[in-house]
Protein backbone atom coordinates (compact mmCIF):
# COMPACT_ATOMS: atom_id res chain seq x y z
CA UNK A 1 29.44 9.76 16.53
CA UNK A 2 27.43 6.78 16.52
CA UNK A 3 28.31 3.69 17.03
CA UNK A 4 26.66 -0.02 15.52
CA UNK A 5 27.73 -3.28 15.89
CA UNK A 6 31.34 -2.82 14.54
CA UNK A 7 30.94 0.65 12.72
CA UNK A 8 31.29 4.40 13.87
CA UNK A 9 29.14 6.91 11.64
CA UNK A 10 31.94 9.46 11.69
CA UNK A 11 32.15 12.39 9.00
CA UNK A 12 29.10 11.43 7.09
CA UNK A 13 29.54 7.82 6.24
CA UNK A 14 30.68 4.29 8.33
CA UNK A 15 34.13 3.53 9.48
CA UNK A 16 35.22 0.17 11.00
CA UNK A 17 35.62 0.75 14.96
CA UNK A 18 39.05 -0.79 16.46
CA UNK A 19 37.47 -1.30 19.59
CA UNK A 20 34.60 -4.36 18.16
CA UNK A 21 36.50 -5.39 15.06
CA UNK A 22 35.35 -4.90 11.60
CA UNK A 23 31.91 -3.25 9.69
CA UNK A 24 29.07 -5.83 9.78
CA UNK A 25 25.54 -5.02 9.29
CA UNK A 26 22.97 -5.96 10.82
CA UNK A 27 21.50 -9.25 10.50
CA UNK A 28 17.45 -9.39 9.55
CA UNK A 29 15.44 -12.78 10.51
CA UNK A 30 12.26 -12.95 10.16
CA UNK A 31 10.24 -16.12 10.74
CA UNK A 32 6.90 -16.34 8.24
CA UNK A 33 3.52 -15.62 10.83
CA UNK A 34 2.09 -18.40 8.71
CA UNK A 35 2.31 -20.08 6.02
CA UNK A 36 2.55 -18.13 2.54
CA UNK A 37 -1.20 -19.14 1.32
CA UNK A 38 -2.18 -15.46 -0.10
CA UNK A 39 -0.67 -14.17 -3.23
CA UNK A 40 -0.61 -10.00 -3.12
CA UNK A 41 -2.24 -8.55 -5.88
CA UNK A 42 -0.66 -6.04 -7.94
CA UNK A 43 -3.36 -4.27 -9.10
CA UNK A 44 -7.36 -4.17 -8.91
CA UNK A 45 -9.51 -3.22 -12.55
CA UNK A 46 -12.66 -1.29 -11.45
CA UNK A 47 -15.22 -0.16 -13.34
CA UNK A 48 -16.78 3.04 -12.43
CA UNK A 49 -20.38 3.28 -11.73
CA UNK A 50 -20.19 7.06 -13.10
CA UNK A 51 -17.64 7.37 -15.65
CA UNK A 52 -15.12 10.30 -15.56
CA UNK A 53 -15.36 12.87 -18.56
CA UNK A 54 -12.18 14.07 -20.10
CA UNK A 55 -12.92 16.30 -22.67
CA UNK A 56 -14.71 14.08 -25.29
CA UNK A 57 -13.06 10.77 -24.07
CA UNK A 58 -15.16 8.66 -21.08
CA UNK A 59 -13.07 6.74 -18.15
CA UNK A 60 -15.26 3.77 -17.33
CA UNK A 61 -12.31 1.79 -15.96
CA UNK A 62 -9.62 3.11 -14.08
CA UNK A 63 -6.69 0.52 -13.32
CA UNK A 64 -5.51 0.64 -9.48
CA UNK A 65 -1.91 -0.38 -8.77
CA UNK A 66 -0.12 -1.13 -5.08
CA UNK A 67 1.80 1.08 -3.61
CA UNK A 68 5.24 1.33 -3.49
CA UNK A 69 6.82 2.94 -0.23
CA UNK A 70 7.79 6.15 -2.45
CA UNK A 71 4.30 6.41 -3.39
CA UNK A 72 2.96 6.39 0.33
CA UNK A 73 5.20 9.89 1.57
CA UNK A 74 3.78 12.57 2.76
CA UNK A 75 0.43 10.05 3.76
CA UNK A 76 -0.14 8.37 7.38
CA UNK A 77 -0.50 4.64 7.51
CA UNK A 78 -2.45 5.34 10.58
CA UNK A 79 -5.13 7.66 8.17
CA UNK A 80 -4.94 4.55 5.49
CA UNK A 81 -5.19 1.78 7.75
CA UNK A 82 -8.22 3.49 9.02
CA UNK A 83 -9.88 3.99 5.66
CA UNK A 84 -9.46 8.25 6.31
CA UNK A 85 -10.91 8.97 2.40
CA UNK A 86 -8.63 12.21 2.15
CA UNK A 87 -5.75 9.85 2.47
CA UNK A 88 -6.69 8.07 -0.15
CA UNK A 89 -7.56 10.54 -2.05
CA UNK A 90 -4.41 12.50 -1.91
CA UNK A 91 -2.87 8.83 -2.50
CA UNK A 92 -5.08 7.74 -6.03
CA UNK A 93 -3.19 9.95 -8.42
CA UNK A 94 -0.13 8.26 -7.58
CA UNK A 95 -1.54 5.27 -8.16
CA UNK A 96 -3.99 5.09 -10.65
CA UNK A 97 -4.16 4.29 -14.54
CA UNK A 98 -5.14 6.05 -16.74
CA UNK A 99 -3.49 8.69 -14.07
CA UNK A 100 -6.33 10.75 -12.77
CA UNK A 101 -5.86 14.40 -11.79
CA UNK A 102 -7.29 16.43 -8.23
CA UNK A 103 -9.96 17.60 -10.16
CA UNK A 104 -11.23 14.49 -11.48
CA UNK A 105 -10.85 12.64 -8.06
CA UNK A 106 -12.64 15.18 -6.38
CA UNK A 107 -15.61 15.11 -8.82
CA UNK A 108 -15.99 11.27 -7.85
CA UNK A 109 -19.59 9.62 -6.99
CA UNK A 110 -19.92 8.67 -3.42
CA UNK A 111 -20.21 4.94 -4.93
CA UNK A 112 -16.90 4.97 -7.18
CA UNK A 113 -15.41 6.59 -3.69
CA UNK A 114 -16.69 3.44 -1.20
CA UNK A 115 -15.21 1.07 -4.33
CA UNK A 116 -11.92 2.37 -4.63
CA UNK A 117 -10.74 2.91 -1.19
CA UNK A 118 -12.36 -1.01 -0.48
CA UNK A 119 -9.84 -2.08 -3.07
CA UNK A 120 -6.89 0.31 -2.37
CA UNK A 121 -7.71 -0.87 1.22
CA UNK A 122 -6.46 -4.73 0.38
CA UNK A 123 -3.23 -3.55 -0.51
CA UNK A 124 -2.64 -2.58 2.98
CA UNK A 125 -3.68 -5.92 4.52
CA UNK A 126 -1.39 -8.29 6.20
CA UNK A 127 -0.96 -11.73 4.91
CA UNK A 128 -2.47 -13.39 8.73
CA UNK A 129 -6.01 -10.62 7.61
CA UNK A 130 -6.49 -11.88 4.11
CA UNK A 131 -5.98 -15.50 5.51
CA UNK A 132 -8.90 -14.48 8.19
CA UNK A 133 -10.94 -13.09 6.04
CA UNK A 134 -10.22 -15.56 3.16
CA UNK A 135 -11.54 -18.20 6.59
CA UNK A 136 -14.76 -16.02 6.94
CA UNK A 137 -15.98 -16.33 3.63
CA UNK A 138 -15.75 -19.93 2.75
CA UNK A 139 -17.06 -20.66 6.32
CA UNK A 140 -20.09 -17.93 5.68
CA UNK A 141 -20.19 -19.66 1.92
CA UNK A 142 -20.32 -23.01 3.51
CA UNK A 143 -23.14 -22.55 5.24
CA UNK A 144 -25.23 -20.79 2.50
C-alpha cells in the first residue's frame, strides 16, 4: 500500500484515504527558464551526400522527424545526449521518412552519419542551449 497526497494505491488502482481527505493529484508548476524565444522543429530535410539504393529507386533525401517519448525506449538519453552513433542508429528507423531499414542505415557514408546525428542531435537540446548557441552565432556573425 502506498500512500499520496490523499490516495492509497490499494488492489491495483487509487482509493481516497479517510485519514487526509479526498483523491487529489499532484499539482505540476513549472516556471519558464527563460523566455520562449526558440520554436522546436519538427523535423530536419537532409540531403544525402551518397544516396541510398533501393532496388532501382535512389534516396537522396531522407526526412528526419522528433522523437516522441515512445520512440526513444529501449535507447539511453545519456548515449544520445552524448552523440553515442549506435544510439542513434538503433533510433533512425523509428524516425526517419521514407522509413529506412538496419541494412540501409548500416551501409551509410561516414558523411551522411556526422549529418544526421548533428540534426537528430537538436532535437535533444534544451530551449536555454539553442538560445546559447543561437547567442554564439550572431555574436561570431557580428564580428565577421
Amino acid at each position: 500500500m502506498v500512500l499520496l497526497r490523499g490516495a492509497v494505491w490499494s488492489v491495483g488502482r487509487w482509493r481516497s484515504s479517510p485519514a487526509t481527505g479526498p483523491f487529489q493529484p499532484p499539482r505540476i508548476t513549472k516556471a519558464p527558464l527563460m523566455s520562449d524565444t526558440t520554436t522546436p522543429v519538427a523535423s530536419h530535410t537532409i540531403t544525402l551526400d551518397f544516396p541510398i539504393k533501393r532496388g532501382a529507386t535512389e534516396i537522396k533525401e531522407i526526412t528526419v522527424n522528433r522523437p516522441k517519448a515512445l520512440q526513444l525506449m529501449g535507447l539511453s538519453m545519456r548515449d544520445l545526449m552524448g552523440t553515442q552513433v549506435s544510439a542513434y542508429l538503433e533510433l533512425l528507423p523509428r524516425v526517419t521518412l521514407p522509413p529506412l531499414i538496419e541494412q540501409e542505415i548500416q551501409e551509410l557514408e561516414a558523411p551522411d552519419v556526422a549529418e544526421i546525428v548533428g540534426v537528430m542531435r537538436d532535437f535533444f537540446m534544451t530551449k536555454a542551449e539553442q538560445a546559447m548557441f543561437q547567442t554564439l552565432i550572431e555574436d561570431r556573425l557580428s564580428k565577421a
